[in-house]
PDB file of N, CA and C in Angstrom:
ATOM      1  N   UNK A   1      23.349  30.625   3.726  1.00  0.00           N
ATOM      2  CA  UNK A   1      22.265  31.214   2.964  1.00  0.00           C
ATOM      3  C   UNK A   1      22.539  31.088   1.472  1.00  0.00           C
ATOM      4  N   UNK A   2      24.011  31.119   1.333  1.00  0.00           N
ATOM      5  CA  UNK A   2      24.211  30.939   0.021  1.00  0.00           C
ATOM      6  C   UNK A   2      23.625  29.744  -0.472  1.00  0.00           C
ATOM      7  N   UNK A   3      23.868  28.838  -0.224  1.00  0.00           N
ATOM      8  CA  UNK A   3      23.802  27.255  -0.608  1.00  0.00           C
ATOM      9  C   UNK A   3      22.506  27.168  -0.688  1.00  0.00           C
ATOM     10  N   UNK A   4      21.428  27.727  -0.233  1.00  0.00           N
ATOM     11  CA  UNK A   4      20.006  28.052  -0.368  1.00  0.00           C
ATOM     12  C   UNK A   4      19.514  28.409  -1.598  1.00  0.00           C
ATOM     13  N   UNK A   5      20.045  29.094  -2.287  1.00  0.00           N
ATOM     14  CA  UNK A   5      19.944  29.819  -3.787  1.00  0.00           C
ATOM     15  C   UNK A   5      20.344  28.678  -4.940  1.00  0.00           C
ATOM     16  N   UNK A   6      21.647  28.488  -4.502  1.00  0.00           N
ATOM     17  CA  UNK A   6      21.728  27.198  -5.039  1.00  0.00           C
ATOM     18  C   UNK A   6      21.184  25.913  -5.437  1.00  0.00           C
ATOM     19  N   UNK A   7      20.709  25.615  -3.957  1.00  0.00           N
ATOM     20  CA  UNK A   7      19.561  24.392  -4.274  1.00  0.00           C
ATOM     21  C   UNK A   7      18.598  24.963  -5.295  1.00  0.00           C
ATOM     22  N   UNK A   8      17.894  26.264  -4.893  1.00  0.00           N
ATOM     23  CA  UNK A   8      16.455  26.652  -5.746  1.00  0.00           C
ATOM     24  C   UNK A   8      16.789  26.557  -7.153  1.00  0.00           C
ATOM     25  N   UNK A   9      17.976  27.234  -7.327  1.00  0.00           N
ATOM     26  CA  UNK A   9      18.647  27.415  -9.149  1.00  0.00           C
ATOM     27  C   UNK A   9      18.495  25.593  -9.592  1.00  0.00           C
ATOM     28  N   UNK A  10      19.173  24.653  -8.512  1.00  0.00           N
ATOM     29  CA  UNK A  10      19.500  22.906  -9.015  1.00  0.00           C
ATOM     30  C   UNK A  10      17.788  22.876  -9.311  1.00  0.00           C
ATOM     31  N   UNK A  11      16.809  23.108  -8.541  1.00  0.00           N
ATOM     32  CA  UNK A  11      15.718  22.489  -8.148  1.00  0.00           C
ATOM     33  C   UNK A  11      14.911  23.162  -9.419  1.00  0.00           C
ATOM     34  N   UNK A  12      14.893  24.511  -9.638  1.00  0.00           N
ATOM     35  CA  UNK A  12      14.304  24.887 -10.978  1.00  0.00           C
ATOM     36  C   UNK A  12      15.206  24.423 -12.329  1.00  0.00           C
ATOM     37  N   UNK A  13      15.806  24.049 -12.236  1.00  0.00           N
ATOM     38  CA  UNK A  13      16.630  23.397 -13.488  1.00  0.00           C
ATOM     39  C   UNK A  13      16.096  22.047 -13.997  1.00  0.00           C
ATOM     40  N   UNK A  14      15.851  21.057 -12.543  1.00  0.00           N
ATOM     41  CA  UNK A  14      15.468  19.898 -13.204  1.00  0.00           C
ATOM     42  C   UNK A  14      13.940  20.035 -13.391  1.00  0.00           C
ATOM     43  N   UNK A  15      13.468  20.577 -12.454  1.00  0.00           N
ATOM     44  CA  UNK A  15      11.731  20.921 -13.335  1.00  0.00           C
ATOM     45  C   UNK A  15      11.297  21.002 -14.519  1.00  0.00           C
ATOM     46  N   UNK A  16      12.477  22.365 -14.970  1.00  0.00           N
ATOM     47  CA  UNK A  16      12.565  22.797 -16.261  1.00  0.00           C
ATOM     48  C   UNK A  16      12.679  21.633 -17.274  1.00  0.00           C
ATOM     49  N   UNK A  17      13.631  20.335 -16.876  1.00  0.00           N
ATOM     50  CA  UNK A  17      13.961  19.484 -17.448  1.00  0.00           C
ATOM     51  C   UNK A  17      13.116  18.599 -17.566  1.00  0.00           C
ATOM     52  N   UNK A  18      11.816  18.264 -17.137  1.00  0.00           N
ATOM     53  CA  UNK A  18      11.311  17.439 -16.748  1.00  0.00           C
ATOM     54  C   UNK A  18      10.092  17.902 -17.433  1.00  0.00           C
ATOM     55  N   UNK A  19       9.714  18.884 -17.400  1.00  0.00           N
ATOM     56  CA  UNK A  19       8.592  20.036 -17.739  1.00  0.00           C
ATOM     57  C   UNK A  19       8.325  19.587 -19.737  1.00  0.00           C
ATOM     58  N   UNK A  20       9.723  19.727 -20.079  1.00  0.00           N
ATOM     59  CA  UNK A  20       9.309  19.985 -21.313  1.00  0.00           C
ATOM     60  C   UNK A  20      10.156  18.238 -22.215  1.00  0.00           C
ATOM     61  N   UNK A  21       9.442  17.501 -21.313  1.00  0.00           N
ATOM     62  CA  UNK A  21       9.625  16.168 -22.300  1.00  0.00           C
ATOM     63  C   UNK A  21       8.346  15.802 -21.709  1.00  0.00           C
ATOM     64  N   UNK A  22       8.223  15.166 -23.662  1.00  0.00           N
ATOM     65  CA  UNK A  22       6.208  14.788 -23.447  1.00  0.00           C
ATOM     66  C   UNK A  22       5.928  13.994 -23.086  1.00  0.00           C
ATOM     67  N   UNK A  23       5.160  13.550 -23.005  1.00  0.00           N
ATOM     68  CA  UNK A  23       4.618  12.430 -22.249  1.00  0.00           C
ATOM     69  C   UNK A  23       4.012  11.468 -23.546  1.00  0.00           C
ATOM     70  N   UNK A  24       4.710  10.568 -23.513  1.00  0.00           N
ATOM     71  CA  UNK A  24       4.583   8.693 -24.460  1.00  0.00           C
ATOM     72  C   UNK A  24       4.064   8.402 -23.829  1.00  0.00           C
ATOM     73  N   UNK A  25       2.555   7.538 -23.938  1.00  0.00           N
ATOM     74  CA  UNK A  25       2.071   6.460 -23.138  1.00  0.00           C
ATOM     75  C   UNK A  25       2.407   5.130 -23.987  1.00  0.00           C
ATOM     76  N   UNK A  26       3.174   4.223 -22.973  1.00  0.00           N
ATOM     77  CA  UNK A  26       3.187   2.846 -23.485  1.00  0.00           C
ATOM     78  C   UNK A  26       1.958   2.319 -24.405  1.00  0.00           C
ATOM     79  N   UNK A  27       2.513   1.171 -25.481  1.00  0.00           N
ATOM     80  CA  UNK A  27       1.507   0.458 -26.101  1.00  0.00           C
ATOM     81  C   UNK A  27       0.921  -0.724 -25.095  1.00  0.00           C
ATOM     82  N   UNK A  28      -0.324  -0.671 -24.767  1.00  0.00           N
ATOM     83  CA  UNK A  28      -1.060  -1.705 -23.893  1.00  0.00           C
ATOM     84  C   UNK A  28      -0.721  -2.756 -24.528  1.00  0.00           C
ATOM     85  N   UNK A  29      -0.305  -3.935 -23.857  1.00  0.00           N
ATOM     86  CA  UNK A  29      -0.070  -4.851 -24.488  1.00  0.00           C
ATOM     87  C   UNK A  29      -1.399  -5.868 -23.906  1.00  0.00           C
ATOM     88  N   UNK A  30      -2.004  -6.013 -25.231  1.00  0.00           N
ATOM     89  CA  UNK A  30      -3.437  -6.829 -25.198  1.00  0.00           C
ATOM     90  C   UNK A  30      -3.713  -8.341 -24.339  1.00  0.00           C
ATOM     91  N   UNK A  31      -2.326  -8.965 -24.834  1.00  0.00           N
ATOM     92  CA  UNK A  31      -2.260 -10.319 -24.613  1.00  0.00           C
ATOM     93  C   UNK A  31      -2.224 -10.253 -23.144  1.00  0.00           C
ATOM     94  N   UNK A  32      -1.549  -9.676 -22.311  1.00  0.00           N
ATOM     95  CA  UNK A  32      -0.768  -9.831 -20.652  1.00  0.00           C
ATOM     96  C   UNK A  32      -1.897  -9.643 -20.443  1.00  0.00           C
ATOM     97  N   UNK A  33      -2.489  -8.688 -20.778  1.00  0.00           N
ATOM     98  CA  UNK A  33      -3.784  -7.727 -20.198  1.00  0.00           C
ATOM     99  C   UNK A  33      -5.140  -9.066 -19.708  1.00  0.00           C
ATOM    100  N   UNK A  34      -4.719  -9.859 -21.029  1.00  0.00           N
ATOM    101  CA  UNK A  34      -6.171 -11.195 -20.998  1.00  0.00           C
ATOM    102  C   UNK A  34      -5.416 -12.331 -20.359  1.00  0.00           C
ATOM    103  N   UNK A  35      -4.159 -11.983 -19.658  1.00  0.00           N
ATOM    104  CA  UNK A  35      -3.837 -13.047 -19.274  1.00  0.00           C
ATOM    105  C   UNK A  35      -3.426 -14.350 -19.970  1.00  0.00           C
ATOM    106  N   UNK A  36      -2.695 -13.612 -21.094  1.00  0.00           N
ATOM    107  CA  UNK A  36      -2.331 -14.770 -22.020  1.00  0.00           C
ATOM    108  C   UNK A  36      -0.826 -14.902 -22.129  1.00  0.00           C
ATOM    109  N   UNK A  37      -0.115 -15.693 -23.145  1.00  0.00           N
ATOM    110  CA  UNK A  37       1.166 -15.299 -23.614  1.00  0.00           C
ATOM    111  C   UNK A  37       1.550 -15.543 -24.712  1.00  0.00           C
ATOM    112  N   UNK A  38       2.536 -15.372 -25.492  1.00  0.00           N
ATOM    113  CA  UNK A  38       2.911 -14.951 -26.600  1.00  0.00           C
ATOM    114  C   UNK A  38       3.547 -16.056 -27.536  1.00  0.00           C
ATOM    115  N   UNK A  39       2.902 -17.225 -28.519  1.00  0.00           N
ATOM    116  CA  UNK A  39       3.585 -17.934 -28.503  1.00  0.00           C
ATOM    117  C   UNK A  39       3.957 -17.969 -30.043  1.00  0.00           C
ATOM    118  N   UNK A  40       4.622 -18.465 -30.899  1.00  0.00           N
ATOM    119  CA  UNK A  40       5.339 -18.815 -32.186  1.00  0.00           C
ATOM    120  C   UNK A  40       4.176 -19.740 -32.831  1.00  0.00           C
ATOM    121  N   UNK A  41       3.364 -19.727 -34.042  1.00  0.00           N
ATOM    122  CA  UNK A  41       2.648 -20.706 -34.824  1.00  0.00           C
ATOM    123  C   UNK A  41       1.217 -20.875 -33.910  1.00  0.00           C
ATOM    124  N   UNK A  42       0.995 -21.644 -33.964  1.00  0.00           N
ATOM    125  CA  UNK A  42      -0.095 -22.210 -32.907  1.00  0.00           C
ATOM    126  C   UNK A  42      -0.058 -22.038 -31.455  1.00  0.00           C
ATOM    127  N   UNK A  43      -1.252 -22.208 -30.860  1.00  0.00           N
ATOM    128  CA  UNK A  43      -1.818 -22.888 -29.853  1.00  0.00           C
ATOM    129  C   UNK A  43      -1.846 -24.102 -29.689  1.00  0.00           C
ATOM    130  N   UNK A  44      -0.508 -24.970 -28.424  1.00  0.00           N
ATOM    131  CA  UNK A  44      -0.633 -26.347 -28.495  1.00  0.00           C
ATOM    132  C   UNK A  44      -1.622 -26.388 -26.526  1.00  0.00           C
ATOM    133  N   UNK A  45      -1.771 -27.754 -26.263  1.00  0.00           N
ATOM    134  CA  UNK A  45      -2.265 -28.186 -25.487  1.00  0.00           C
ATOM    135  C   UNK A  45      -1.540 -27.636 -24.228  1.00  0.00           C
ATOM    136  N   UNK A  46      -1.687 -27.499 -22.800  1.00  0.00           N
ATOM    137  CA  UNK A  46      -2.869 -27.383 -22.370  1.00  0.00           C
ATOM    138  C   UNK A  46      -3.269 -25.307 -22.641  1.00  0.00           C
ATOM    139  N   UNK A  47      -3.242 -25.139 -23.741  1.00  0.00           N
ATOM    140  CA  UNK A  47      -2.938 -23.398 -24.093  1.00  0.00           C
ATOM    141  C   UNK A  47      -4.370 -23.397 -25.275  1.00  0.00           C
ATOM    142  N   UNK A  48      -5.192 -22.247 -25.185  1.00  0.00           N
ATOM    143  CA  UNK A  48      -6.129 -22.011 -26.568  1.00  0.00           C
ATOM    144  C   UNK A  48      -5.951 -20.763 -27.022  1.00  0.00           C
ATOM    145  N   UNK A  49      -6.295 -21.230 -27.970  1.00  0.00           N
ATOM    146  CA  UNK A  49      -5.830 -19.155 -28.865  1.00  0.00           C
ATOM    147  C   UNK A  49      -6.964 -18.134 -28.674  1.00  0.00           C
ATOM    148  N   UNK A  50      -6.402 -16.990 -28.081  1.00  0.00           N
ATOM    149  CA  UNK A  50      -7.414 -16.056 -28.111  1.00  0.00           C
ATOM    150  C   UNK A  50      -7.109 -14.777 -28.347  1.00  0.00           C
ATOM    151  N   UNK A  51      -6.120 -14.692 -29.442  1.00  0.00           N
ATOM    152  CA  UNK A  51      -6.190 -13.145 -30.337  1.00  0.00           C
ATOM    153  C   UNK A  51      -4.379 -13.561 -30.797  1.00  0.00           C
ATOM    154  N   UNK A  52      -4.172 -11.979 -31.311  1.00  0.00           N
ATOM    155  CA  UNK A  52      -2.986 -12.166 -32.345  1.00  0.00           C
ATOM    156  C   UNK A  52      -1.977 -11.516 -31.405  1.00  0.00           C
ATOM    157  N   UNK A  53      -0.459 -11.379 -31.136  1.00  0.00           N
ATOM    158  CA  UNK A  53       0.285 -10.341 -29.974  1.00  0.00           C
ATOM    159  C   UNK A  53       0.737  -9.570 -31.416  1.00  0.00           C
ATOM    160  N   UNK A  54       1.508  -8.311 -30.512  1.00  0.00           N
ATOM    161  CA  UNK A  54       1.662  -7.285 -31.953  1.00  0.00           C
ATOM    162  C   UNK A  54       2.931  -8.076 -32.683  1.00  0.00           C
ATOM    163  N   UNK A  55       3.830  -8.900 -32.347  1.00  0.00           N
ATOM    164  CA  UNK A  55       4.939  -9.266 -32.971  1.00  0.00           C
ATOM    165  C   UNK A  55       4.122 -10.346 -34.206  1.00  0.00           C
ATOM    166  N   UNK A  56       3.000 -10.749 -34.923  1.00  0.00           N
ATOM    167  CA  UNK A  56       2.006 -11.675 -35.197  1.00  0.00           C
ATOM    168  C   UNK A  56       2.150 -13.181 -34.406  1.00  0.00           C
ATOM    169  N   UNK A  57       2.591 -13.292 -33.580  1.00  0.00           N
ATOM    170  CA  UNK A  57       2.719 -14.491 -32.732  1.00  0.00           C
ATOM    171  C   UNK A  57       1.156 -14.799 -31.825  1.00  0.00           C
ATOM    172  N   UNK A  58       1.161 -15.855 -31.494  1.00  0.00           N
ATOM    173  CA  UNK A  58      -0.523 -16.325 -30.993  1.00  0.00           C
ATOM    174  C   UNK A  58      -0.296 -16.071 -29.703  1.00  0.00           C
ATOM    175  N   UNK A  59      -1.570 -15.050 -29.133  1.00  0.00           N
ATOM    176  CA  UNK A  59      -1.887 -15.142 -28.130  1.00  0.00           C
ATOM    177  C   UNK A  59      -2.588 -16.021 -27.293  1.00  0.00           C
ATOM    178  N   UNK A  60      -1.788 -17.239 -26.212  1.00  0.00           N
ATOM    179  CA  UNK A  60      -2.759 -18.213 -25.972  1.00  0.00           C
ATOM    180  C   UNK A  60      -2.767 -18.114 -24.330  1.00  0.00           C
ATOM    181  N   UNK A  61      -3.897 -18.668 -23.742  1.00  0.00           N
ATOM    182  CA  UNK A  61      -4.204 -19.150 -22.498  1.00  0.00           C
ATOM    183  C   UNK A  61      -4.123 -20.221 -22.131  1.00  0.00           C
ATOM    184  N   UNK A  62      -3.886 -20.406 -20.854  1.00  0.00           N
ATOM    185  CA  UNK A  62      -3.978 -21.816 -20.169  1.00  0.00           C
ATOM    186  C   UNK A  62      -5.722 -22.728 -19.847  1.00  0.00           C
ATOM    187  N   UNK A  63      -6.048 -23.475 -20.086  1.00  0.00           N
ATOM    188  CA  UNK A  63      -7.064 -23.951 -20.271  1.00  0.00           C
ATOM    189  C   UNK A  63      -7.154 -24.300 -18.652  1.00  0.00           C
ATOM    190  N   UNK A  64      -8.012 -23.557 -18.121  1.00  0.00           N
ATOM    191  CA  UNK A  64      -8.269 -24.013 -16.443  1.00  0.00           C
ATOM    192  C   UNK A  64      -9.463 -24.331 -16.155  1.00  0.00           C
ATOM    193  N   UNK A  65      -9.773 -26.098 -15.524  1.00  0.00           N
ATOM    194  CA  UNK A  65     -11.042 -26.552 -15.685  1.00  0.00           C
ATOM    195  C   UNK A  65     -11.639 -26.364 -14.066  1.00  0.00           C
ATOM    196  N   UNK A  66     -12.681 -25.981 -14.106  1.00  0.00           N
ATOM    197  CA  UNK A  66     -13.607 -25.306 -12.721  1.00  0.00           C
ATOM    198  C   UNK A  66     -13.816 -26.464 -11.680  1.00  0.00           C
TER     199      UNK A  66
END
């Protein structure tokens, strides 16, 4: 019965611990999101540019023909 008390004391401890750190939401990262990736200077072939990633590097895609 003892060891019962125990757990509850471990079990309200880490709650406690858990309770009072806030909550960060990650930065969305734009580029993954459009299915792009992250490249240095330009957009070369078979890749087109379609926005900026936060590091200023080009966000480009793969050019996929239907």
């Amino acid at each position: 019965m003892r060891i019962l008390y125990l757990l509850l004391v471990a079990l309200f401890l880490v709650i406690q611990g858990v309770a009072g750190q806030p909550f960060v939401p990650r930065p969305v990262d734009t580029c993954n999101v459009q299915n792009g990736f992250c490249f240095p200077g330009i957009c070369r072939r078979p890749y087109y540019w379609i926005g900026t990633c936060a590091n200023g590097y080009s966000c480009c895609r793969r050019y996929v023909e239907a």
